[in-house]
PDB file of N, CA and C in Angstrom:
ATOM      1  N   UNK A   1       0.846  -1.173   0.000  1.00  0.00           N
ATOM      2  CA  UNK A   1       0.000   0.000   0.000  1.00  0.00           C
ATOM      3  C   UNK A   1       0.895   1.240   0.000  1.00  0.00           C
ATOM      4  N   UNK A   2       0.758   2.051  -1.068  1.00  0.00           N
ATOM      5  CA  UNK A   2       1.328   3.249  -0.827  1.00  0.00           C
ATOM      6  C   UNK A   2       0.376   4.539  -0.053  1.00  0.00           C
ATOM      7  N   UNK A   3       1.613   5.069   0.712  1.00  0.00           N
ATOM      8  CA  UNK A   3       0.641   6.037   1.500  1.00  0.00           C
ATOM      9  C   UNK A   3       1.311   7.238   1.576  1.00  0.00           C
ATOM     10  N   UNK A   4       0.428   8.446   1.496  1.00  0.00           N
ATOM     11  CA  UNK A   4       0.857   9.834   1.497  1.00  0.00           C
ATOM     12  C   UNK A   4       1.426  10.597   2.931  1.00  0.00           C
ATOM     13  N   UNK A   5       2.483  10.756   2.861  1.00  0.00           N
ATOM     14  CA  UNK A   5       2.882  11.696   4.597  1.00  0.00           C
ATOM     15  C   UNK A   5       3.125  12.716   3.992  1.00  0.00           C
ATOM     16  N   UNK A   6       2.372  13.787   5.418  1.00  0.00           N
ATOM     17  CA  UNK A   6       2.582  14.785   5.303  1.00  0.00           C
ATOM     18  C   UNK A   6       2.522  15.592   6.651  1.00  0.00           C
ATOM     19  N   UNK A   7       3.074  17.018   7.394  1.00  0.00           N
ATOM     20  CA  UNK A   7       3.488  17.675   7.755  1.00  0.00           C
ATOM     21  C   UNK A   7       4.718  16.986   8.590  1.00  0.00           C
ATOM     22  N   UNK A   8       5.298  16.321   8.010  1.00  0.00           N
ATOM     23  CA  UNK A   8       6.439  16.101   8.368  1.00  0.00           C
ATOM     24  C   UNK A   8       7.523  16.622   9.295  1.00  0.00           C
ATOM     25  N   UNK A   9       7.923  16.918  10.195  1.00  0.00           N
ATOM     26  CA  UNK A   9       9.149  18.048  10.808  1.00  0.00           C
ATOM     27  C   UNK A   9      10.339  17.481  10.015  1.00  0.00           C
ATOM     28  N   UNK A  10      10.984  19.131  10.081  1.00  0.00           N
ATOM     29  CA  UNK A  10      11.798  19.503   8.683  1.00  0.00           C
ATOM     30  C   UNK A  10      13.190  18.725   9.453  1.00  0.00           C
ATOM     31  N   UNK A  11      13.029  18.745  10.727  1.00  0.00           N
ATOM     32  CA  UNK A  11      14.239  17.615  11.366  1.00  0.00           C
ATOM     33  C   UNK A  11      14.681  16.174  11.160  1.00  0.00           C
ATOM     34  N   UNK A  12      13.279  15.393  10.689  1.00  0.00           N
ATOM     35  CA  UNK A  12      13.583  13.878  10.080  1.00  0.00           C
ATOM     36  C   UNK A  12      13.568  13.814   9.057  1.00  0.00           C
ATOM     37  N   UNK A  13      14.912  12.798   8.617  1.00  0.00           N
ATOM     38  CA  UNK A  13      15.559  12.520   7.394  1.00  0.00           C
ATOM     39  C   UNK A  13      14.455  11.067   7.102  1.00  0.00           C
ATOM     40  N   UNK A  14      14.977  10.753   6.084  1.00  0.00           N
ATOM     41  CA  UNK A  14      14.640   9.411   5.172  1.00  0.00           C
ATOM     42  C   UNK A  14      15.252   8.231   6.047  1.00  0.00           C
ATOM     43  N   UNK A  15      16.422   8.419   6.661  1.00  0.00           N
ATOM     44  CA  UNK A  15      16.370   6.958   7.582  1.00  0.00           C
ATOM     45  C   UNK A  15      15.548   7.054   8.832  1.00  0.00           C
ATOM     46  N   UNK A  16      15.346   8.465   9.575  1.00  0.00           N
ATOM     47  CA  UNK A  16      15.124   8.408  10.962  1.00  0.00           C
ATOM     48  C   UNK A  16      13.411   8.065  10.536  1.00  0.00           C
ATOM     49  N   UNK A  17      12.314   8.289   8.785  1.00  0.00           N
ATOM     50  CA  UNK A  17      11.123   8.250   9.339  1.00  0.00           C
ATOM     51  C   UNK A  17      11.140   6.728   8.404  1.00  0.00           C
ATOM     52  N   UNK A  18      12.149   6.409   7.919  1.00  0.00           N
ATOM     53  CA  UNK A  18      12.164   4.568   7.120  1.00  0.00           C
ATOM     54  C   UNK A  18      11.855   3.567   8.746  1.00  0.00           C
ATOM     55  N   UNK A  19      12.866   4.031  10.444  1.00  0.00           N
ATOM     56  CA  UNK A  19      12.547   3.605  11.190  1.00  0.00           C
ATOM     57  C   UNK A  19      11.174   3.022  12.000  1.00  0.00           C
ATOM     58  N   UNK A  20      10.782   4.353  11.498  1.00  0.00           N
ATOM     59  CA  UNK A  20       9.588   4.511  12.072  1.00  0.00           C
ATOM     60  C   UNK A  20       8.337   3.726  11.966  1.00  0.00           C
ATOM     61  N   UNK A  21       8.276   3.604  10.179  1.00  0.00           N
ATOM     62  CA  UNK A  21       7.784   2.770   9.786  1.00  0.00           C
ATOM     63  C   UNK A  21       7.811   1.586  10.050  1.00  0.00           C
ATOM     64  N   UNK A  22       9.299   1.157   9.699  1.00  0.00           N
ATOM     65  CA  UNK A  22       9.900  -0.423  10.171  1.00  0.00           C
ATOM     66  C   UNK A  22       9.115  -0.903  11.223  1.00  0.00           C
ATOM     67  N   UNK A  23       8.291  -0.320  12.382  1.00  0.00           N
ATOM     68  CA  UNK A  23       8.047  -0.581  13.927  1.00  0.00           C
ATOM     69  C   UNK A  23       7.203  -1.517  13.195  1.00  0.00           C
ATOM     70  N   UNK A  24       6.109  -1.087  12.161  1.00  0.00           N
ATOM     71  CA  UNK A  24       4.679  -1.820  11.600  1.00  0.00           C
ATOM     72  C   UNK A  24       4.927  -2.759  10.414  1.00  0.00           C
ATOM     73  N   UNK A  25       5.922  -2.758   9.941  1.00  0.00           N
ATOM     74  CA  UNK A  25       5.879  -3.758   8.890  1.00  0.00           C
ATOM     75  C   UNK A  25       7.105  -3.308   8.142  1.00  0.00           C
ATOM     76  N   UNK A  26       6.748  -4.502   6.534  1.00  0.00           N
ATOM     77  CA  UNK A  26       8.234  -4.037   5.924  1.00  0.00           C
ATOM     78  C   UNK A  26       7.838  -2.756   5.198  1.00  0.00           C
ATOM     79  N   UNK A  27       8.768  -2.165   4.729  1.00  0.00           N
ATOM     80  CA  UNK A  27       8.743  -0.662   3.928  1.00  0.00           C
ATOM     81  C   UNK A  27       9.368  -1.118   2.632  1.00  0.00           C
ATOM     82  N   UNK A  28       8.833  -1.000   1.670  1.00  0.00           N
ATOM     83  CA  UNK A  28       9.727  -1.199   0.172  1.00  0.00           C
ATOM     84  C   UNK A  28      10.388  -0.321  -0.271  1.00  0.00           C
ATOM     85  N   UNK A  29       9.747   1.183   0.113  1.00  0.00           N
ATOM     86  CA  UNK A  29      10.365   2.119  -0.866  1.00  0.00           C
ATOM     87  C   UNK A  29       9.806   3.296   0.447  1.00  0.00           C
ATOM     88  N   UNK A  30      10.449   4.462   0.500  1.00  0.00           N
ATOM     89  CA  UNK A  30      10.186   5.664   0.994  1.00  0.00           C
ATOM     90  C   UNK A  30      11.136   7.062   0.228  1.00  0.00           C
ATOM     91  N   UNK A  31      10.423   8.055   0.607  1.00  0.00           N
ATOM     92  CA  UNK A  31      10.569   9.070  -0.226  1.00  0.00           C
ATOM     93  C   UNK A  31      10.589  10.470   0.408  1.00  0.00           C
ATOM     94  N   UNK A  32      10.904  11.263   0.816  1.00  0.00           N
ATOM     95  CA  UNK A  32      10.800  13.033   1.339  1.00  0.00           C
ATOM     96  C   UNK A  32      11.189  13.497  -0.103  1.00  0.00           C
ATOM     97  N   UNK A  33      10.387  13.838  -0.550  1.00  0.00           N
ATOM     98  CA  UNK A  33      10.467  15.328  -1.419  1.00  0.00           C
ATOM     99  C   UNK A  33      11.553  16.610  -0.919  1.00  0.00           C
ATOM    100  N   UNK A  34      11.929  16.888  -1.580  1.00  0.00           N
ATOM    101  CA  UNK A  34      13.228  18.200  -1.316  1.00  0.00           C
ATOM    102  C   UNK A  34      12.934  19.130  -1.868  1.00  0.00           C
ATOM    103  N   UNK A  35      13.374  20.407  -1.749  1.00  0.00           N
ATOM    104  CA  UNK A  35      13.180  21.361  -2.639  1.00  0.00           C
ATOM    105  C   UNK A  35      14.484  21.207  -3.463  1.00  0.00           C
ATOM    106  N   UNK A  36      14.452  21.239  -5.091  1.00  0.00           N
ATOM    107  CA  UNK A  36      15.489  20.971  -5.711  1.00  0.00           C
ATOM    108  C   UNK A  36      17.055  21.961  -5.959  1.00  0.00           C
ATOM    109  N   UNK A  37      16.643  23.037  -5.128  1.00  0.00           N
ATOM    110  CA  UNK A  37      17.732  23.862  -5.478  1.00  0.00           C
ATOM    111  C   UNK A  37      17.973  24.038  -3.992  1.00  0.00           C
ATOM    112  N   UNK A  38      17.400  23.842  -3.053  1.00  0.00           N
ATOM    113  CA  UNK A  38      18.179  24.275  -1.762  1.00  0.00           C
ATOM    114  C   UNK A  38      18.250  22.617  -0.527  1.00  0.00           C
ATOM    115  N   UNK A  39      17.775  21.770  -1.506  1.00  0.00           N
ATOM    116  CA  UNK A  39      17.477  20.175  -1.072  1.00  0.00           C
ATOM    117  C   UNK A  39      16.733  20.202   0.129  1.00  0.00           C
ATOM    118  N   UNK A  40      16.372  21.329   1.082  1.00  0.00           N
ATOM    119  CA  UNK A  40      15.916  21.152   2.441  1.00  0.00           C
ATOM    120  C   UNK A  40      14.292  20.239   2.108  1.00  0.00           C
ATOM    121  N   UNK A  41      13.687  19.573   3.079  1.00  0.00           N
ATOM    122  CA  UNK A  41      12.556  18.983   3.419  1.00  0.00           C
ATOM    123  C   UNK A  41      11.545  19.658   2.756  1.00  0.00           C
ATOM    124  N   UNK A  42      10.260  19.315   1.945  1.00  0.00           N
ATOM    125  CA  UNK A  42       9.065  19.857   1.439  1.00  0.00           C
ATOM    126  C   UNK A  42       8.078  19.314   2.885  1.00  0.00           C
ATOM    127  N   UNK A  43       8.937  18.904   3.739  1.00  0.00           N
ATOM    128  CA  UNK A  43       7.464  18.331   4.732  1.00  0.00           C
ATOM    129  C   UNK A  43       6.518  17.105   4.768  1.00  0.00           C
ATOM    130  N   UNK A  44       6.929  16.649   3.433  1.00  0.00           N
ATOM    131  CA  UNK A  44       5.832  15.554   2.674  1.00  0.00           C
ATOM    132  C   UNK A  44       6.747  14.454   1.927  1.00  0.00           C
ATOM    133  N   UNK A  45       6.147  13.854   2.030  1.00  0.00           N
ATOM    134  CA  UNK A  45       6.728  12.171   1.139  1.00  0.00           C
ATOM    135  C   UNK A  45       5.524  11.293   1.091  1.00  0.00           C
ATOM    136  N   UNK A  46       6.023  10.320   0.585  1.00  0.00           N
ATOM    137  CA  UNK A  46       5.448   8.897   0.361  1.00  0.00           C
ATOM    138  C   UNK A  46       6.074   7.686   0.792  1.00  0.00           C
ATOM    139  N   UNK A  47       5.356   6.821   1.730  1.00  0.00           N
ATOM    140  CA  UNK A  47       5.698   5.438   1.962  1.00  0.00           C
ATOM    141  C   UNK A  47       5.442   4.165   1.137  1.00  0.00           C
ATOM    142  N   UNK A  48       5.811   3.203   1.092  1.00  0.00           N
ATOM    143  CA  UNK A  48       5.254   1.952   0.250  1.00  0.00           C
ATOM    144  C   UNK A  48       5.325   0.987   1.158  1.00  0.00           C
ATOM    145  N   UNK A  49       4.401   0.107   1.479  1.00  0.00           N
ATOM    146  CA  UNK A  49       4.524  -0.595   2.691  1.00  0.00           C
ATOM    147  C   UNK A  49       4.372  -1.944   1.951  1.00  0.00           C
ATOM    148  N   UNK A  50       4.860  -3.310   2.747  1.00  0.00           N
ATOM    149  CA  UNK A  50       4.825  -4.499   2.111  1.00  0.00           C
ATOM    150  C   UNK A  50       3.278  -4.922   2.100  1.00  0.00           C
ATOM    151  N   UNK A  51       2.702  -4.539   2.698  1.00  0.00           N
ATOM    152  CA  UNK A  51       0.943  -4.904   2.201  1.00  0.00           C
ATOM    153  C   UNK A  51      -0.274  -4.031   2.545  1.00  0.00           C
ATOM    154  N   UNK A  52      -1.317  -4.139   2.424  1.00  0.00           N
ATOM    155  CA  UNK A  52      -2.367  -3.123   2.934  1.00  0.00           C
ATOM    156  C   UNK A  52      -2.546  -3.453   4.543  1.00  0.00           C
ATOM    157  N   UNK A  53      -2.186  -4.701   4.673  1.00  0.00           N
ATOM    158  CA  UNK A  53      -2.627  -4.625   6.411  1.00  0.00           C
ATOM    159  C   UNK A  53      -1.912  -3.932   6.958  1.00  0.00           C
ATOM    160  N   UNK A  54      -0.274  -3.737   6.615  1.00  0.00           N
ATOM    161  CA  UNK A  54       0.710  -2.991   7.467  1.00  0.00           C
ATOM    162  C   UNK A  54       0.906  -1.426   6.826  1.00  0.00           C
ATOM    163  N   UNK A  55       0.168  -1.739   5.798  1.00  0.00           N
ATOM    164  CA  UNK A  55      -0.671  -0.020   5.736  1.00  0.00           C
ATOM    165  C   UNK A  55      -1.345   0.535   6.199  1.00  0.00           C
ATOM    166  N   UNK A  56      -2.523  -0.246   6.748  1.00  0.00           N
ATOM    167  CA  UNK A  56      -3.582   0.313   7.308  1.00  0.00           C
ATOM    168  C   UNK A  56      -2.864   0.253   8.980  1.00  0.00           C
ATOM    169  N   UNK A  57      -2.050  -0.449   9.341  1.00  0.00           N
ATOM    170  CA  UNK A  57      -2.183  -0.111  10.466  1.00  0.00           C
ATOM    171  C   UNK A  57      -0.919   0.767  10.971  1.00  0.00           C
ATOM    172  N   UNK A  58      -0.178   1.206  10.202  1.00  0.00           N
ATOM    173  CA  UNK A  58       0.189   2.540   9.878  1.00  0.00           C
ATOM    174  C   UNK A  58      -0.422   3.613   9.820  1.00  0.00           C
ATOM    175  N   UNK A  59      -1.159   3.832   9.030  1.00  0.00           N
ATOM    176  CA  UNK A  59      -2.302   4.736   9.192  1.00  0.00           C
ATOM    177  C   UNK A  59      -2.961   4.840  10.830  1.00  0.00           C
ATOM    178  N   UNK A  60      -3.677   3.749  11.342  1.00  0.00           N
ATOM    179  CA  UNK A  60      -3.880   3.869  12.516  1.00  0.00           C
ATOM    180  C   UNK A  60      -3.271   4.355  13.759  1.00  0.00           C
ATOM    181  N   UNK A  61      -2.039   3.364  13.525  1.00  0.00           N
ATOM    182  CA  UNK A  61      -1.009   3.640  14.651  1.00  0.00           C
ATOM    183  C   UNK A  61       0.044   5.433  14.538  1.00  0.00           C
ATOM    184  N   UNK A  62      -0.328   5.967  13.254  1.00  0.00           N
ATOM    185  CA  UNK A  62       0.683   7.010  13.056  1.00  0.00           C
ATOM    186  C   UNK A  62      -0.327   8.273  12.756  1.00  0.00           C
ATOM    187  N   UNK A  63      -1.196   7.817  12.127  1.00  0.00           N
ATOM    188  CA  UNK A  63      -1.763   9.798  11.672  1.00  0.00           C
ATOM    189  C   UNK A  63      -2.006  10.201  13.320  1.00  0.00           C
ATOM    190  N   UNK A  64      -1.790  11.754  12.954  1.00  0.00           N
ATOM    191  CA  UNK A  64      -1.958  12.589  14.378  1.00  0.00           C
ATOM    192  C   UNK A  64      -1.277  12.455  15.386  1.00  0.00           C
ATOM    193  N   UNK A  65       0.147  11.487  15.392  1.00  0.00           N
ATOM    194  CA  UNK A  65       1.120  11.090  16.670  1.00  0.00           C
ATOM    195  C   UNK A  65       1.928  12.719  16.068  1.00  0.00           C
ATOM    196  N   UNK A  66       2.458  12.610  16.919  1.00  0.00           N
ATOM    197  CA  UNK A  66       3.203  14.069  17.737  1.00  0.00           C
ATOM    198  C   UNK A  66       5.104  13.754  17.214  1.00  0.00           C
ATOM    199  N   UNK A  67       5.878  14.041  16.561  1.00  0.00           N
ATOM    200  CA  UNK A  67       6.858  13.695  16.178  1.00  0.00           C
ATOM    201  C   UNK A  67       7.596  15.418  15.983  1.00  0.00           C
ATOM    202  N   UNK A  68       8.703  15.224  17.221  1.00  0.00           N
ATOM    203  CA  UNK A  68       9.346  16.474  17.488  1.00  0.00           C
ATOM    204  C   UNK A  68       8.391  17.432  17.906  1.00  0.00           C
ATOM    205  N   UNK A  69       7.869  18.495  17.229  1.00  0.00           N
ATOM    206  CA  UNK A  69       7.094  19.202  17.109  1.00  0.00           C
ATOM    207  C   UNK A  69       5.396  19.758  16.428  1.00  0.00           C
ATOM    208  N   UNK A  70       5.644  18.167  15.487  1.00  0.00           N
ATOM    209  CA  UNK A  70       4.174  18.354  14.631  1.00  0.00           C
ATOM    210  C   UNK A  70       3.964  16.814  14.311  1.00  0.00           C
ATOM    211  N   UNK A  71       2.430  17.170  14.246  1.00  0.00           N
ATOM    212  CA  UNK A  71       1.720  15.768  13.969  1.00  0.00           C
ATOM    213  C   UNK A  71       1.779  15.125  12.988  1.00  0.00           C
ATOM    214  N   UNK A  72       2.170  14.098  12.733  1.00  0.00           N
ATOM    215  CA  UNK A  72       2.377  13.472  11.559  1.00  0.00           C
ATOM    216  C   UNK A  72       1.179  13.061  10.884  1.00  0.00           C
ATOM    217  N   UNK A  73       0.891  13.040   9.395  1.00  0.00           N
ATOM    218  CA  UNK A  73      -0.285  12.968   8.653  1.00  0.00           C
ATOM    219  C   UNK A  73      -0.462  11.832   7.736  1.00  0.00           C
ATOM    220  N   UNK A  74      -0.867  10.828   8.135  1.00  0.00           N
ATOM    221  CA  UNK A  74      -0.918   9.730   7.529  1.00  0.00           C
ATOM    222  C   UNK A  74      -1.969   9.296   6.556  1.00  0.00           C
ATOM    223  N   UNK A  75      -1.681   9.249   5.603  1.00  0.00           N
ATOM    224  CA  UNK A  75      -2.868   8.666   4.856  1.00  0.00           C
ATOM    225  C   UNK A  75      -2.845   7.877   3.835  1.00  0.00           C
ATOM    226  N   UNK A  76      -3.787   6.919   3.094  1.00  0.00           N
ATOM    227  CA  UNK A  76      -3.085   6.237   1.666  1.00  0.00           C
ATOM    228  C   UNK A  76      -3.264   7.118   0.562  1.00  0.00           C
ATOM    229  N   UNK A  77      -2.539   6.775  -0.334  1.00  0.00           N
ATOM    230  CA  UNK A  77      -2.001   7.795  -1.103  1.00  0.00           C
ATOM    231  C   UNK A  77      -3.411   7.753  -2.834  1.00  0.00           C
ATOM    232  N   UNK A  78      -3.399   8.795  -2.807  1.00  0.00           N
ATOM    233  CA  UNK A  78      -4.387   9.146  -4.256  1.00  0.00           C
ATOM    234  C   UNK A  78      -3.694   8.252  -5.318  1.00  0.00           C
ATOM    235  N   UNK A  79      -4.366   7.657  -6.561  1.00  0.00           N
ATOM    236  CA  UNK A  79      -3.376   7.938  -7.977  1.00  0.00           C
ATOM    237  C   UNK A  79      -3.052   9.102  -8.497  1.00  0.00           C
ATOM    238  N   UNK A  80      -2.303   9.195  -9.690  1.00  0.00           N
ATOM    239  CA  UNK A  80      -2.485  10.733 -10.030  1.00  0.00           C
ATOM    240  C   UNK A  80      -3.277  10.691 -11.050  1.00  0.00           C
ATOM    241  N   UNK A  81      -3.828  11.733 -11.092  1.00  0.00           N
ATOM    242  CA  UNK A  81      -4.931  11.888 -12.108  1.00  0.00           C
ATOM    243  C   UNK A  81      -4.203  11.679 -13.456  1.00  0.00           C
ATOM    244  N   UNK A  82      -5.400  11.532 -14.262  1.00  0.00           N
ATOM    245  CA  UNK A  82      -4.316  11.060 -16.014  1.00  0.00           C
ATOM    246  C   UNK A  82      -4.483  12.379 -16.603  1.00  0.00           C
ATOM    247  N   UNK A  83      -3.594  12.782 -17.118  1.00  0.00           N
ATOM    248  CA  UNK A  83      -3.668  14.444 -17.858  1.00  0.00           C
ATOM    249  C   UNK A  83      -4.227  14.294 -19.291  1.00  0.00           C
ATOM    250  N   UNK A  84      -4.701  14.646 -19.829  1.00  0.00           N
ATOM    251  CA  UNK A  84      -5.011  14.808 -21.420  1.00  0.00           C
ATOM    252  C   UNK A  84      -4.492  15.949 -21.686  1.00  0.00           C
ATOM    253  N   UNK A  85      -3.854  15.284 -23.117  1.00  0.00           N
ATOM    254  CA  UNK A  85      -3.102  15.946 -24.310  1.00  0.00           C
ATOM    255  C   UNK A  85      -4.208  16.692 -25.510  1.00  0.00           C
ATOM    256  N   UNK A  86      -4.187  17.951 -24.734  1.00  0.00           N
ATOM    257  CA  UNK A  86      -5.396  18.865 -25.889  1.00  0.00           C
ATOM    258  C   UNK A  86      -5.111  18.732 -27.341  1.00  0.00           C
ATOM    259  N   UNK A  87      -3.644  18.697 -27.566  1.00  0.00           N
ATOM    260  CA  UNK A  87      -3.815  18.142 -28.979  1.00  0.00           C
ATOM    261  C   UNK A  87      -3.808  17.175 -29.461  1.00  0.00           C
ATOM    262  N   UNK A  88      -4.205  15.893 -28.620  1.00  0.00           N
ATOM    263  CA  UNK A  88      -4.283  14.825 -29.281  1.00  0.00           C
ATOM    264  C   UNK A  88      -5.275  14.354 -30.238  1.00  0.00           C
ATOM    265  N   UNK A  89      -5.625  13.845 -31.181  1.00  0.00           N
ATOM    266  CA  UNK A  89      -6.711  13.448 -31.843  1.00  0.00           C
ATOM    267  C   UNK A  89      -7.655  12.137 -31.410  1.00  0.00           C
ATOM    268  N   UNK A  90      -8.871  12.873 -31.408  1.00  0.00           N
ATOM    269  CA  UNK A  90      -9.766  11.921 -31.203  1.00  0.00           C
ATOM    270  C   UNK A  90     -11.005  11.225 -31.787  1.00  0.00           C
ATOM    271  N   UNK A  91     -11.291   9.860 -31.976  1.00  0.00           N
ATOM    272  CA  UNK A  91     -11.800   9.227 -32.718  1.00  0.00           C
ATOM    273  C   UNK A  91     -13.358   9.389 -32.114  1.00  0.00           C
ATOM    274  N   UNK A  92     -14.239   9.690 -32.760  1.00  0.00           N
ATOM    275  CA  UNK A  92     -15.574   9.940 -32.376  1.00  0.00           C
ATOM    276  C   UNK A  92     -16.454   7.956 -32.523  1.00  0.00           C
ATOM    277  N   UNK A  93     -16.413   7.823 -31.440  1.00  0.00           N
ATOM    278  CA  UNK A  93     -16.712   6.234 -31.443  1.00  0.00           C
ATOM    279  C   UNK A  93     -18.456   5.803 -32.637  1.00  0.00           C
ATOM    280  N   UNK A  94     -19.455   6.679 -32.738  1.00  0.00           N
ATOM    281  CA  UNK A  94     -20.824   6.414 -33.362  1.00  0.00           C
ATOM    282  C   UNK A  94     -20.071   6.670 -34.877  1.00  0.00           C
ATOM    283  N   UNK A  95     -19.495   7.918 -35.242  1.00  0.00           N
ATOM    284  CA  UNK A  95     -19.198   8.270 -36.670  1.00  0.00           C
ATOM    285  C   UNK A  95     -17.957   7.450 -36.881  1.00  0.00           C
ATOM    286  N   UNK A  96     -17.063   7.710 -36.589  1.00  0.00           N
ATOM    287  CA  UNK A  96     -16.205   7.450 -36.739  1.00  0.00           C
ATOM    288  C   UNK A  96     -14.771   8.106 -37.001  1.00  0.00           C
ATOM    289  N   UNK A  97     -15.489   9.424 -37.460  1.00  0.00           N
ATOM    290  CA  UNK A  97     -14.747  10.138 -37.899  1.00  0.00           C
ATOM    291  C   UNK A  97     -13.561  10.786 -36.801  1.00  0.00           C
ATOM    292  N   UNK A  98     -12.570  11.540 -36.866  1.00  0.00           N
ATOM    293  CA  UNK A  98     -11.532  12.179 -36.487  1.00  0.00           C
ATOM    294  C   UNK A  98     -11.690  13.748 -36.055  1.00  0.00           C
ATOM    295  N   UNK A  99     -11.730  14.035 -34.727  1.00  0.00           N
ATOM    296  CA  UNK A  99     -11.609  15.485 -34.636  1.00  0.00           C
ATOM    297  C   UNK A  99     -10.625  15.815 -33.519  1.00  0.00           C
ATOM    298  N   UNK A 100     -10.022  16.827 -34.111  1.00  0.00           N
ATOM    299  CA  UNK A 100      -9.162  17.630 -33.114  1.00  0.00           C
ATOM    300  C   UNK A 100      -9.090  18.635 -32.055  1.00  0.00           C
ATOM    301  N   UNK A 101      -8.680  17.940 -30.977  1.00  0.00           N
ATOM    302  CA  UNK A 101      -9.157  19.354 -29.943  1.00  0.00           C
ATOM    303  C   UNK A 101      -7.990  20.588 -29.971  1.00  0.00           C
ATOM    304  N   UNK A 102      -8.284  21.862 -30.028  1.00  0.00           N
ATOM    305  CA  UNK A 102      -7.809  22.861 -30.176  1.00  0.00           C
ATOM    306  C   UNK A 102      -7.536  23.189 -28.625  1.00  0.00           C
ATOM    307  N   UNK A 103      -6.451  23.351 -27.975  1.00  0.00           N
ATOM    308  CA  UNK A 103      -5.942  24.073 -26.811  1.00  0.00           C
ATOM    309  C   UNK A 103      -6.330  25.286 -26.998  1.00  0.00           C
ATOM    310  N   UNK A 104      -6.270  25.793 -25.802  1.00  0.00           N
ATOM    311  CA  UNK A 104      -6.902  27.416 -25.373  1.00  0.00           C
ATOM    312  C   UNK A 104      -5.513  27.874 -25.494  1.00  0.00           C
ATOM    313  N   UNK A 105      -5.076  29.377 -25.670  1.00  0.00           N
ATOM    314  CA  UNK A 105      -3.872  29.387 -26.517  1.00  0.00           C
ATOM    315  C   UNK A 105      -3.659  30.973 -25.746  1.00  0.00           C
ATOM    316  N   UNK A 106      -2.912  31.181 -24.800  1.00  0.00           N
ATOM    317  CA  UNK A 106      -3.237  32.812 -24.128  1.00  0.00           C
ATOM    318  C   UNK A 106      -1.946  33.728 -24.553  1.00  0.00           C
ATOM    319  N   UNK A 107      -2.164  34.615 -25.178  1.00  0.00           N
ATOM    320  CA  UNK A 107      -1.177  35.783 -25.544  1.00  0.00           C
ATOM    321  C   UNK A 107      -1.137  36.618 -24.669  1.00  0.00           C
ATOM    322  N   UNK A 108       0.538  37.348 -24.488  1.00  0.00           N
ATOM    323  CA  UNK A 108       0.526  37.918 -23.354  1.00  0.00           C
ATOM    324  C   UNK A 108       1.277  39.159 -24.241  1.00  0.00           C
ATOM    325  N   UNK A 109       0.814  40.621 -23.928  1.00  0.00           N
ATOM    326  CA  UNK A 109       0.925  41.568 -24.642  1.00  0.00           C
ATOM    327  C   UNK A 109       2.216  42.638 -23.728  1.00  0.00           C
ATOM    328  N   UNK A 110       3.476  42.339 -24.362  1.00  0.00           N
ATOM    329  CA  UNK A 110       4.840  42.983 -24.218  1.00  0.00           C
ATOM    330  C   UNK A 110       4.726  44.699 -24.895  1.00  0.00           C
ATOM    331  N   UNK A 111       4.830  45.602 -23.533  1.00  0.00           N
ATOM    332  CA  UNK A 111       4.862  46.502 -24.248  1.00  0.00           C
ATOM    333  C   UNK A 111       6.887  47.724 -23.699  1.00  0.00           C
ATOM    334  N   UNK A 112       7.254  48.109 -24.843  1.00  0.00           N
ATOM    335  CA  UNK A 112       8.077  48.472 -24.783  1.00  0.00           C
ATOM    336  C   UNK A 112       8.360  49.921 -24.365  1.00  0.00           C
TER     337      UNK A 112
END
């Protein structure tokens, strides 16, 4: 089960909250987000846990516990939504035929 953390304290690293986890089960994969130019903590990551039971009881045992200074936010994690490609072409399933969607297209007016 992958699961979403969030308000994280900007004090735990990737091994001290991989521990944490470890208490409830195995962990496959974990993650803190960085900011890419100054690497410090975004607060937030993602866990991957070896199954939904030791997900869920992660979730139980961890959202709202108190870690340093702030509550930790446990939850399972969304998919990401699927994006569509405005210009892709699309097949009209009754006709058959082919139409193209036109992107919204915004001009921005430079004046000198």
């Amino acid at each position: 089960m992958n699961l979403f953390i969030s308000n994280i304290d900007f004090k735990i690293d990737e091994s001290e909250l991989r521990h944490i986890f470890e208490k409830l089960g195995k962990v496959k994969s974990l993650k803190i987000l960085t900011n890419q130019e100054t690497g410090d903590s975004l607060g937030y990551g993602f866990v991957k846990m070896g199954s939904d039971y030791e997900g869920q009881k992660a979730i139980i045992r961890l959202n709202n516990k108190l870690f340093y200074k702030r509550k930790l936010s446990v939850q399972e994690a969304r998919p990401k939504p699927i994006k569509e490609n405005p210009n892709k072409k699309i097949v009209e399933e009754n006709t058959g035929k082919s139409k193209k969607i036109r992107s919204k297209q915004r001009t921005r007016i430079v004046q000198k």
